[in-house]
Protein backbone atom coordinates (compact mmCIF):
# COMPACT_ATOMS: atom_id res chain seq x y z
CA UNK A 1 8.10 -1.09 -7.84
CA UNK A 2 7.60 1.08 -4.78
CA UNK A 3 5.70 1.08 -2.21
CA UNK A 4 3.99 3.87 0.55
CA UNK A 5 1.27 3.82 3.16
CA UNK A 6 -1.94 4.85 3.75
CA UNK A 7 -0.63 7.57 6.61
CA UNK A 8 2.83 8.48 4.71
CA UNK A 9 -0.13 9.95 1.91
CA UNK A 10 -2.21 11.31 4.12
CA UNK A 11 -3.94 8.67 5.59
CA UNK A 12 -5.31 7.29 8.89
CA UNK A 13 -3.07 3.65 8.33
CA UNK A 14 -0.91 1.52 7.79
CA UNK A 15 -2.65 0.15 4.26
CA UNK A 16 0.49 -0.28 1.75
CA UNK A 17 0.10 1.28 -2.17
CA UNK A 18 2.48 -0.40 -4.51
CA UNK A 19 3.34 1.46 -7.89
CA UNK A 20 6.59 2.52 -10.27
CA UNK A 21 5.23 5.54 -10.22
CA UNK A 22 4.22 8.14 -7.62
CA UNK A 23 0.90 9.18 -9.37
CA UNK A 24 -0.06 5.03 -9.42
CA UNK A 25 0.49 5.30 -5.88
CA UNK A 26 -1.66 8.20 -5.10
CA UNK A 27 -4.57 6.94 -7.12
CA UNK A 28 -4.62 3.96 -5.08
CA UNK A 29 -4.68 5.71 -1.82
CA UNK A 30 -7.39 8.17 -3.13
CA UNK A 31 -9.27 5.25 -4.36
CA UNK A 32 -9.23 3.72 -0.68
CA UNK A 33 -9.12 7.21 1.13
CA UNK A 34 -13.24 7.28 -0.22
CA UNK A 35 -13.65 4.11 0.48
CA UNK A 36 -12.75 4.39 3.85
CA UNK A 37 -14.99 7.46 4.12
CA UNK A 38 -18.50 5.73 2.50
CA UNK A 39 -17.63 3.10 5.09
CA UNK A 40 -17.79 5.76 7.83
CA UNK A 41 -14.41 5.02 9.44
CA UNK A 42 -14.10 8.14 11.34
CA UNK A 43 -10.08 7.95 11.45
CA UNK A 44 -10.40 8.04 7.75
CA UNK A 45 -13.01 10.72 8.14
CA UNK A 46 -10.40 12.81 10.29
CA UNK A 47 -7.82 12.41 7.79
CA UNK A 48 -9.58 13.53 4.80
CA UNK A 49 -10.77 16.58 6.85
CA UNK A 50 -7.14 17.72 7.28
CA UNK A 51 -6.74 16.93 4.08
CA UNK A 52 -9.22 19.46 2.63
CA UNK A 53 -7.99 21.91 5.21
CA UNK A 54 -4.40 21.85 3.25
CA UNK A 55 -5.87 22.05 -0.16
CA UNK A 56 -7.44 25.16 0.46
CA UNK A 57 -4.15 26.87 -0.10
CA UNK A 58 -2.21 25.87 -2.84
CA UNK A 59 1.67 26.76 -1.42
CA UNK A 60 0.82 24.24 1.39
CA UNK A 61 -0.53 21.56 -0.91
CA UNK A 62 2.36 22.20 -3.36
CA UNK A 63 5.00 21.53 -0.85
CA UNK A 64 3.39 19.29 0.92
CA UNK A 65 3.21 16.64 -2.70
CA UNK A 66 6.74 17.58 -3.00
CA UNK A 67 7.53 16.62 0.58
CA UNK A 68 5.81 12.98 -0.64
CA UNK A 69 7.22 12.93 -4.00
CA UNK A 70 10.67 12.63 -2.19
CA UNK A 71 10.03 10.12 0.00
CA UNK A 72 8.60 8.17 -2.93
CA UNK A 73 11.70 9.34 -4.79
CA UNK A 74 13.94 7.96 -2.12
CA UNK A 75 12.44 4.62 -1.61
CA UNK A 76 14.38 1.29 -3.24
């Protein structure tokens, strides 16, 4: 089992996401990612906004879930 955090995903924190896989791990931070948001926690709020900013083109998102893939690929 792995695990990543909260800001390593994307994130605004320090929250840790423990899966064997790296989409496990990703549901789990989307899962609190809009949770954070409905809550109104603005850091959260900041994230997420970046967030949608990198979506919008798709060679940017692509590399950027590589980039994260690795690091989940490299952890013990």
């Amino acid at each position: 089992m792995k695990m990543m955090k909260c800001h390593e995903l994307g994130g605004a924190c320090d929250r840790e996401f423990f899966g064997d896989t790296f989409e496990e791990i990703a549901k789990q931070s989307k899962e609190h990612g809009m949770e954070m948001i409905n809550l109104g926690d603005k850091d959260h709020i900041n994230a997420m906004d970046k967030m949608g900013k990198l979506i919008k083109d798709s060679k940017n998102l692509d590399k950027w879930m590589d980039e994260r893939k690795e690091i989940f690929n490299i952890r013990k």
